[in-house]
C-alpha atoms as a PDB file:
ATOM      1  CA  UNK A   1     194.908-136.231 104.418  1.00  0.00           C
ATOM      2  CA  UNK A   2     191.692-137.089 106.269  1.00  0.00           C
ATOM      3  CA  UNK A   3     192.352-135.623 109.259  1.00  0.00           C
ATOM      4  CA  UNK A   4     192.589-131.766 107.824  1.00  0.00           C
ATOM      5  CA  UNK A   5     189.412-131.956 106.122  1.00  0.00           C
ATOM      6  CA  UNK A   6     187.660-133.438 108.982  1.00  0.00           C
ATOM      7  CA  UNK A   7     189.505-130.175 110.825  1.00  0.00           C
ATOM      8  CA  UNK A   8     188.494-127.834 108.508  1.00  0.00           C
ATOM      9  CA  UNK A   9     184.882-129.403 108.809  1.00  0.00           C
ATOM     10  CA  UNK A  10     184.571-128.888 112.160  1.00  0.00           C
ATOM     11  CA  UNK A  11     185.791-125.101 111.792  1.00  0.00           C
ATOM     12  CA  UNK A  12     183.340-124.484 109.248  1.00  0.00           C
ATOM     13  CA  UNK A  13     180.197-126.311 111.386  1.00  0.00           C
ATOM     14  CA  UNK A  14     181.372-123.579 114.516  1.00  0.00           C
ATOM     15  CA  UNK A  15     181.752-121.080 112.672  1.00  0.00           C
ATOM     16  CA  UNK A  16     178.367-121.486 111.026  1.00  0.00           C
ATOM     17  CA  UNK A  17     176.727-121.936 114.136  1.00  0.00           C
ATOM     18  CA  UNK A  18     177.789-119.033 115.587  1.00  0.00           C
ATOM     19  CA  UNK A  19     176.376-116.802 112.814  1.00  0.00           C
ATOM     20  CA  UNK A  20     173.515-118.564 113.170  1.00  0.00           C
ATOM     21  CA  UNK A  21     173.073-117.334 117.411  1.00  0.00           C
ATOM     22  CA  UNK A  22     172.712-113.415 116.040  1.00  0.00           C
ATOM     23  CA  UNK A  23     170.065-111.301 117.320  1.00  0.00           C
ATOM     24  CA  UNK A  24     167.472-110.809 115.038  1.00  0.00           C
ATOM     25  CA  UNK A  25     165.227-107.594 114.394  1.00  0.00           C
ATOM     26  CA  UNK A  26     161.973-108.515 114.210  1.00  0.00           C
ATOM     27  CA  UNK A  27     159.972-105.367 112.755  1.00  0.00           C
ATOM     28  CA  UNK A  28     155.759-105.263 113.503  1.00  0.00           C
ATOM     29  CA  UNK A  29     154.275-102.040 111.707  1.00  0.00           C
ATOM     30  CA  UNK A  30     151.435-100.802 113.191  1.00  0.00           C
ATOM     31  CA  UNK A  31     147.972-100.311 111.778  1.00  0.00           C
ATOM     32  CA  UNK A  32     145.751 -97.893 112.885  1.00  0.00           C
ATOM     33  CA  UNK A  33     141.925 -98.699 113.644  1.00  0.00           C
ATOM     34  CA  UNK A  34     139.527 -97.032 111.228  1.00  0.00           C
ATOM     35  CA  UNK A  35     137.912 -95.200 113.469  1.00  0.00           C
ATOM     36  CA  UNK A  36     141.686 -93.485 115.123  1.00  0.00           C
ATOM     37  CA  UNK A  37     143.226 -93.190 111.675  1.00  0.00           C
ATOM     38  CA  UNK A  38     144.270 -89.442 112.762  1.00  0.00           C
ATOM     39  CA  UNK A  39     145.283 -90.236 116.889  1.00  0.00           C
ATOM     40  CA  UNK A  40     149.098 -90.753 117.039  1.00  0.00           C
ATOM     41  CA  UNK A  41     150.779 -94.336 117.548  1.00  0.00           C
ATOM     42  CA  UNK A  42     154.260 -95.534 116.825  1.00  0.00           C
ATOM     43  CA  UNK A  43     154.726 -96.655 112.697  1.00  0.00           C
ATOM     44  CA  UNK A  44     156.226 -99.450 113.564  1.00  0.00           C
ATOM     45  CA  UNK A  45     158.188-101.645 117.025  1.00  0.00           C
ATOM     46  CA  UNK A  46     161.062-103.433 116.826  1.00  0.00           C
ATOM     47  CA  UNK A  47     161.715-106.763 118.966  1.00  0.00           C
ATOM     48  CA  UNK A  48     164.393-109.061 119.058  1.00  0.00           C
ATOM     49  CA  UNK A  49     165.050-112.764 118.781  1.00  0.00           C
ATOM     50  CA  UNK A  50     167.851-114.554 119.036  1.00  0.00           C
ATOM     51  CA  UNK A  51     168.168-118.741 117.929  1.00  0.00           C
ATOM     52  CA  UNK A  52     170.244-120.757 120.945  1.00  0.00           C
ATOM     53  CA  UNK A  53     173.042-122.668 119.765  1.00  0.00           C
ATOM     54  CA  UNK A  54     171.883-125.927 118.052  1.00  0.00           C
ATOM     55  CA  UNK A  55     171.194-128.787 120.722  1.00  0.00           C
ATOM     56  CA  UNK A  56     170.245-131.709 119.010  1.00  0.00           C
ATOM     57  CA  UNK A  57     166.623-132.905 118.833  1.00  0.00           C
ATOM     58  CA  UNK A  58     164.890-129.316 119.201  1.00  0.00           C
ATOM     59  CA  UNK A  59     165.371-125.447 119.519  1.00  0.00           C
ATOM     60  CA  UNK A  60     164.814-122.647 121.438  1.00  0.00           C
ATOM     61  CA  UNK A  61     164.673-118.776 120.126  1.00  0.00           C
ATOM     62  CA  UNK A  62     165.051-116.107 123.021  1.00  0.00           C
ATOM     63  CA  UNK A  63     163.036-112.855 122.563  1.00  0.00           C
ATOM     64  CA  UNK A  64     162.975-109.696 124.265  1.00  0.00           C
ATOM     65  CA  UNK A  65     161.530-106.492 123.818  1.00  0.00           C
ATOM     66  CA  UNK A  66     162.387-103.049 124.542  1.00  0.00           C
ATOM     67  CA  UNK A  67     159.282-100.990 124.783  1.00  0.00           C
ATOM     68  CA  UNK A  68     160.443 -98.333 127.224  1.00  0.00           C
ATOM     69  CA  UNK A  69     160.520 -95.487 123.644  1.00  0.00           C
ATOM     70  CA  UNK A  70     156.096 -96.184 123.970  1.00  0.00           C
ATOM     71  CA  UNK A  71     155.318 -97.705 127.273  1.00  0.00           C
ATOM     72  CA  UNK A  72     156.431 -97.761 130.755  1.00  0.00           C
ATOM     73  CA  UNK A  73     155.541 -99.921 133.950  1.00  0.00           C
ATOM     74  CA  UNK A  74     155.241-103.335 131.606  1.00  0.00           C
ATOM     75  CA  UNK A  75     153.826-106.730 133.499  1.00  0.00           C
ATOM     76  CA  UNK A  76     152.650-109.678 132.561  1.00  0.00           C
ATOM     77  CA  UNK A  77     148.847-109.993 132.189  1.00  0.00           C
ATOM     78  CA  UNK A  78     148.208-113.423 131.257  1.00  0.00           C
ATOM     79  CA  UNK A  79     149.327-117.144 130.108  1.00  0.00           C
ATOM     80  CA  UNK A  80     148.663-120.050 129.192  1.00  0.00           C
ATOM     81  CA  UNK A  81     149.725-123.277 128.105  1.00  0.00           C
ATOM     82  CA  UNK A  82     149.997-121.534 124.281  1.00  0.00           C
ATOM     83  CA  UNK A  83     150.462-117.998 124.658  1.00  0.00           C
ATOM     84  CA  UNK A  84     151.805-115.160 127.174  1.00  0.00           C
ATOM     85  CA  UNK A  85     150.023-111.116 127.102  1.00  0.00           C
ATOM     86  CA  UNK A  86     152.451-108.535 128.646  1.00  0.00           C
ATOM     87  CA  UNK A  87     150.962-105.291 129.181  1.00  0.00           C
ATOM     88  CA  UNK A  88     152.261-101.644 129.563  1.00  0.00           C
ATOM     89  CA  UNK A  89     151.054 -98.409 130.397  1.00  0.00           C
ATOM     90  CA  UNK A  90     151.698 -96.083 127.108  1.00  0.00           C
ATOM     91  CA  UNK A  91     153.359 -92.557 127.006  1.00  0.00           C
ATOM     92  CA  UNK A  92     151.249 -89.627 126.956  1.00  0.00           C
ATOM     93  CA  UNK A  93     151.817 -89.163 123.590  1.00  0.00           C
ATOM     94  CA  UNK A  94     150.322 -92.209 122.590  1.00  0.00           C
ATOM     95  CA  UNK A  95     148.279 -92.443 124.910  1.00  0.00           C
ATOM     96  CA  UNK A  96     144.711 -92.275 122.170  1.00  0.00           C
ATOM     97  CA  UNK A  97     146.874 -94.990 120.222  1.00  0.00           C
ATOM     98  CA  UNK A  98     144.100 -97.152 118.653  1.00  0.00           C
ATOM     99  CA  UNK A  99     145.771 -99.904 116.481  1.00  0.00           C
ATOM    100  CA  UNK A 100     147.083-103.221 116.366  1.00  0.00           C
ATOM    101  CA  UNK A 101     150.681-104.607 114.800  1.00  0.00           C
ATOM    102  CA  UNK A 102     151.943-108.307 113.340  1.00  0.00           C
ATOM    103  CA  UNK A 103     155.059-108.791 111.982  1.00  0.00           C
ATOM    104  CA  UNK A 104     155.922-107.971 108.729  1.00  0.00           C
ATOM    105  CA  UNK A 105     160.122-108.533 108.706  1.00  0.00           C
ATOM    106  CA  UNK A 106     162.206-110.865 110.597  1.00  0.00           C
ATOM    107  CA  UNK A 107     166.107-110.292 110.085  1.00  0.00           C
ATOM    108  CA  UNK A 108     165.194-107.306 107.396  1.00  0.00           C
ATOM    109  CA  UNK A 109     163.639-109.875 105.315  1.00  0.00           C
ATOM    110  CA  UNK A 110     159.860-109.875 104.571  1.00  0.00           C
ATOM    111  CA  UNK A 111     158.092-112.355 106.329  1.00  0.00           C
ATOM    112  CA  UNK A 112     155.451-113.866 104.817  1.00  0.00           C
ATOM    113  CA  UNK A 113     154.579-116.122 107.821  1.00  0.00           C
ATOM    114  CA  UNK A 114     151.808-116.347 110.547  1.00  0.00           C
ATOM    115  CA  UNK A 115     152.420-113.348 113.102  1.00  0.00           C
ATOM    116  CA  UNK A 116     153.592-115.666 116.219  1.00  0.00           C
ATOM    117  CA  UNK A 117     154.135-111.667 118.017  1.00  0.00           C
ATOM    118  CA  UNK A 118     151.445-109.320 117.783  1.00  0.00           C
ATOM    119  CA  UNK A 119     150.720-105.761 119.735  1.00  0.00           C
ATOM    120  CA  UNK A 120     147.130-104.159 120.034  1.00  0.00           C
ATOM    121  CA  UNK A 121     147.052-100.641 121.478  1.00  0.00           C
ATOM    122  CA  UNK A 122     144.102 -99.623 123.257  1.00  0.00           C
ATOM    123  CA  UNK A 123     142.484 -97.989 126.596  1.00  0.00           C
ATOM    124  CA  UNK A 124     145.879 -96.168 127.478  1.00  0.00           C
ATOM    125  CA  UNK A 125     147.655 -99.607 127.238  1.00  0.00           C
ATOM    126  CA  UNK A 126     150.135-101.831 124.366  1.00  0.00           C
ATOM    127  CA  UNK A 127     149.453-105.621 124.854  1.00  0.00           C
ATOM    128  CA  UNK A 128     152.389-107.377 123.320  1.00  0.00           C
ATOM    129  CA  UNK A 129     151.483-110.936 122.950  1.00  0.00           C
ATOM    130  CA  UNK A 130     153.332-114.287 121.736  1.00  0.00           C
ATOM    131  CA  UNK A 131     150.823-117.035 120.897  1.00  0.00           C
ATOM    132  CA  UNK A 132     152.033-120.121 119.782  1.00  0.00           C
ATOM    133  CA  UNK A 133     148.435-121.198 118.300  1.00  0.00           C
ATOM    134  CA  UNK A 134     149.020-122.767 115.059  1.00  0.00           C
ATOM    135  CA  UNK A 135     153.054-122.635 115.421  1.00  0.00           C
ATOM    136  CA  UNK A 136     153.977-125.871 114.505  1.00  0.00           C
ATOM    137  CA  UNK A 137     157.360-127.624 114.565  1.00  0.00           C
ATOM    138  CA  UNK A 138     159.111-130.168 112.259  1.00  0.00           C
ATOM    139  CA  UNK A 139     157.152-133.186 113.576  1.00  0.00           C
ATOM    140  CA  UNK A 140     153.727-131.008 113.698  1.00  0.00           C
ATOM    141  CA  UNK A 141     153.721-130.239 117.584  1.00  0.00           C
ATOM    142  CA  UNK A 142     152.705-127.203 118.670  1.00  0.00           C
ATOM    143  CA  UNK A 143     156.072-124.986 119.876  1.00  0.00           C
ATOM    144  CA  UNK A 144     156.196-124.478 123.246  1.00  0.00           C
ATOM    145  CA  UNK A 145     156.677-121.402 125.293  1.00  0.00           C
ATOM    146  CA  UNK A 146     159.739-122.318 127.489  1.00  0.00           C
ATOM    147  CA  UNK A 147     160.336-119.225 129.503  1.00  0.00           C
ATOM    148  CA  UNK A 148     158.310-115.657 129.997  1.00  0.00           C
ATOM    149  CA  UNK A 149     158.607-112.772 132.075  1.00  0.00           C
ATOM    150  CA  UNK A 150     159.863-109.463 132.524  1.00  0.00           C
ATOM    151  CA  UNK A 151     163.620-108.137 133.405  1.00  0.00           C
ATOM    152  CA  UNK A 152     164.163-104.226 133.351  1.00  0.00           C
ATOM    153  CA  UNK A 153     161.027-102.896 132.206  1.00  0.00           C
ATOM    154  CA  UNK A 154     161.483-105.334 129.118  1.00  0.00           C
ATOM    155  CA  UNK A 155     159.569-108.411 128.174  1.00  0.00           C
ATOM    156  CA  UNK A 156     161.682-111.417 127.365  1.00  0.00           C
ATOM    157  CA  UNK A 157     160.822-115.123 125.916  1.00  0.00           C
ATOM    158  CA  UNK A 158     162.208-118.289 125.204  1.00  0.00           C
ATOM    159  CA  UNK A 159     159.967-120.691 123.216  1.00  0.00           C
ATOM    160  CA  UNK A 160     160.899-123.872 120.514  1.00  0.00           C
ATOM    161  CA  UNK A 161     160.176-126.888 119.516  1.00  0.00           C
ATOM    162  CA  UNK A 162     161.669-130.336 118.456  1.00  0.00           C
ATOM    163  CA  UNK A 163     163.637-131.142 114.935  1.00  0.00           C
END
Protein backbone atom coordinates (compact mmCIF):
# COMPACT_ATOMS: atom_id res chain seq x y z
CA UNK A 1 0.00 0.00 0.00
CA UNK A 2 3.10 2.15 0.52
CA UNK A 3 4.53 1.83 -2.54
CA UNK A 4 1.48 3.61 -4.66
CA UNK A 5 1.42 6.55 -2.56
CA UNK A 6 5.06 6.99 -2.60
CA UNK A 7 4.29 6.62 -6.69
CA UNK A 8 1.72 8.92 -6.78
CA UNK A 9 4.07 11.31 -4.69
CA UNK A 10 6.61 11.34 -6.95
CA UNK A 11 4.06 12.08 -9.95
CA UNK A 12 2.68 14.87 -8.17
CA UNK A 13 6.43 16.47 -7.12
CA UNK A 14 7.19 16.26 -11.36
CA UNK A 15 4.40 17.35 -12.26
CA UNK A 16 4.56 20.36 -9.97
CA UNK A 17 7.87 21.14 -10.97
CA UNK A 18 7.25 21.35 -14.32
CA UNK A 19 4.53 24.01 -13.94
CA UNK A 20 6.73 25.65 -11.96
CA UNK A 21 9.69 26.00 -15.25
CA UNK A 22 6.88 28.33 -17.27
CA UNK A 23 7.91 31.44 -18.82
CA UNK A 24 6.84 34.26 -17.06
CA UNK A 25 5.66 37.81 -18.42
CA UNK A 26 7.18 40.25 -16.64
CA UNK A 27 5.30 43.67 -17.54
CA UNK A 28 7.44 47.30 -16.79
CA UNK A 29 5.05 50.34 -17.70
CA UNK A 30 6.72 53.19 -18.65
CA UNK A 31 6.68 56.65 -17.15
CA UNK A 32 7.26 59.55 -18.94
CA UNK A 33 9.70 62.42 -17.63
CA UNK A 34 7.89 65.63 -16.74
CA UNK A 35 9.42 67.57 -18.95
CA UNK A 36 8.50 64.83 -22.34
CA UNK A 37 5.03 64.11 -21.00
CA UNK A 38 3.73 64.78 -24.76
CA UNK A 39 7.01 62.94 -26.90
CA UNK A 40 5.92 59.34 -27.75
CA UNK A 41 7.38 56.13 -25.87
CA UNK A 42 6.05 52.64 -25.59
CA UNK A 43 3.12 52.30 -22.46
CA UNK A 44 4.56 49.57 -21.33
CA UNK A 45 7.61 46.34 -22.31
CA UNK A 46 7.21 43.03 -21.72
CA UNK A 47 10.24 40.61 -20.68
CA UNK A 48 10.38 37.19 -19.81
CA UNK A 49 11.66 34.94 -17.07
CA UNK A 50 11.65 31.63 -16.72
CA UNK A 51 12.62 29.57 -13.02
CA UNK A 52 15.19 26.39 -13.91
CA UNK A 53 14.09 23.23 -12.63
CA UNK A 54 14.71 22.98 -8.83
CA UNK A 55 18.45 21.88 -8.04
CA UNK A 56 18.82 21.60 -4.56
CA UNK A 57 20.62 24.24 -2.47
CA UNK A 58 19.88 27.36 -4.86
CA UNK A 59 18.12 28.69 -8.09
CA UNK A 60 18.53 30.20 -11.15
CA UNK A 61 15.71 32.30 -13.24
CA UNK A 62 16.61 32.79 -17.06
CA UNK A 63 15.48 36.13 -18.62
CA UNK A 64 15.36 37.40 -21.98
CA UNK A 65 14.04 40.21 -23.68
CA UNK A 66 12.66 40.95 -26.95
CA UNK A 67 13.06 44.59 -27.70
CA UNK A 68 13.31 44.45 -31.48
CA UNK A 69 9.08 46.21 -31.53
CA UNK A 70 11.35 49.72 -29.87
CA UNK A 71 14.99 49.22 -30.44
CA UNK A 72 17.37 47.73 -32.78
CA UNK A 73 21.27 47.05 -32.77
CA UNK A 74 21.13 46.07 -28.74
CA UNK A 75 24.77 45.47 -26.88
CA UNK A 76 25.87 45.26 -23.77
CA UNK A 77 27.16 48.50 -22.17
CA UNK A 78 28.28 47.60 -18.85
CA UNK A 79 28.70 45.07 -15.72
CA UNK A 80 29.60 44.43 -12.80
CA UNK A 81 29.86 42.16 -10.06
CA UNK A 82 25.89 43.27 -9.20
CA UNK A 83 24.34 44.45 -12.21
CA UNK A 84 24.49 44.23 -16.23
CA UNK A 85 23.20 47.67 -18.68
CA UNK A 86 22.29 46.52 -22.26
CA UNK A 87 21.74 49.25 -24.56
CA UNK A 88 19.83 49.75 -27.91
CA UNK A 89 19.43 52.18 -30.46
CA UNK A 90 15.47 53.16 -30.47
CA UNK A 91 13.09 53.36 -33.55
CA UNK A 92 12.46 56.57 -35.08
CA UNK A 93 9.35 56.76 -33.62
CA UNK A 94 10.56 56.80 -30.30
CA UNK A 95 13.29 58.15 -30.87
CA UNK A 96 12.39 61.74 -28.31
CA UNK A 97 11.30 58.87 -25.78
CA UNK A 98 12.12 60.52 -22.40
CA UNK A 99 11.06 58.09 -19.56
CA UNK A 100 12.04 55.42 -17.40
CA UNK A 101 10.09 51.86 -16.52
CA UNK A 102 10.19 49.25 -13.26
CA UNK A 103 8.16 46.49 -13.04
CA UNK A 104 4.86 46.58 -12.00
CA UNK A 105 3.51 42.65 -12.83
CA UNK A 106 5.33 39.47 -12.82
CA UNK A 107 3.17 36.40 -14.12
CA UNK A 108 -0.03 38.96 -14.50
CA UNK A 109 0.12 39.43 -10.88
CA UNK A 110 0.96 42.84 -9.31
CA UNK A 111 4.20 42.99 -7.95
CA UNK A 112 4.71 44.82 -5.13
CA UNK A 113 8.50 44.11 -4.94
CA UNK A 114 11.82 46.04 -5.55
CA UNK A 115 12.21 46.53 -9.49
CA UNK A 116 15.34 43.99 -9.94
CA UNK A 117 14.67 45.11 -14.16
CA UNK A 118 14.40 48.58 -14.97
CA UNK A 119 14.54 50.59 -18.57
CA UNK A 120 15.39 54.43 -18.87
CA UNK A 121 14.90 55.92 -22.33
CA UNK A 122 16.95 58.72 -23.26
CA UNK A 123 19.45 60.42 -25.96
CA UNK A 124 18.01 58.16 -28.87
CA UNK A 125 18.77 55.05 -26.68
CA UNK A 126 16.59 52.26 -24.07
CA UNK A 127 19.03 51.04 -21.31
CA UNK A 128 17.53 47.87 -19.97
CA UNK A 129 19.26 47.07 -16.81
CA UNK A 130 19.17 44.07 -14.14
CA UNK A 131 20.76 45.12 -10.83
CA UNK A 132 20.87 42.79 -8.22
CA UNK A 133 21.56 45.65 -5.46
CA UNK A 134 19.50 44.87 -2.55
CA UNK A 135 18.20 41.35 -4.08
CA UNK A 136 18.65 39.18 -1.39
CA UNK A 137 18.24 35.39 -1.13
CA UNK A 138 16.95 33.01 1.61
CA UNK A 139 20.16 33.14 3.69
CA UNK A 140 20.53 37.13 3.02
CA UNK A 141 23.26 36.94 0.15
CA UNK A 142 23.07 39.08 -2.46
CA UNK A 143 21.71 36.99 -5.85
CA UNK A 144 24.10 36.64 -8.25
CA UNK A 145 24.10 37.35 -11.91
CA UNK A 146 25.12 33.93 -13.43
CA UNK A 147 25.03 34.56 -17.12
CA UNK A 148 24.51 37.91 -19.48
CA UNK A 149 24.68 38.69 -22.95
CA UNK A 150 23.00 39.06 -26.08
CA UNK A 151 21.65 36.26 -28.72
CA UNK A 152 19.55 37.60 -31.79
CA UNK A 153 19.20 41.12 -31.17
CA UNK A 154 17.73 40.04 -27.66
CA UNK A 155 19.15 40.42 -24.22
CA UNK A 156 19.13 37.30 -22.12
CA UNK A 157 20.05 36.54 -18.23
CA UNK A 158 20.46 33.96 -15.85
CA UNK A 159 20.86 35.09 -12.21
CA UNK A 160 19.86 33.19 -8.51
CA UNK A 161 20.77 32.57 -5.44
CA UNK A 162 20.99 29.82 -2.68
CA UNK A 163 17.82 28.22 -0.60
Amino acid sequence: MIRPLIGLGVVALTALTAASVQAAPIELHVFKAIDAATIRCPETVILTEQPQPYREGGFTIDGSADLSQIADRVTIATMDDFSVTWVGKLKPVYRQCKATARIVKKDNEIHPGQSYLRLRFVGGNVYLILDMTGMNDANDLTAVILRKGVRNGKPFWSWGGTD
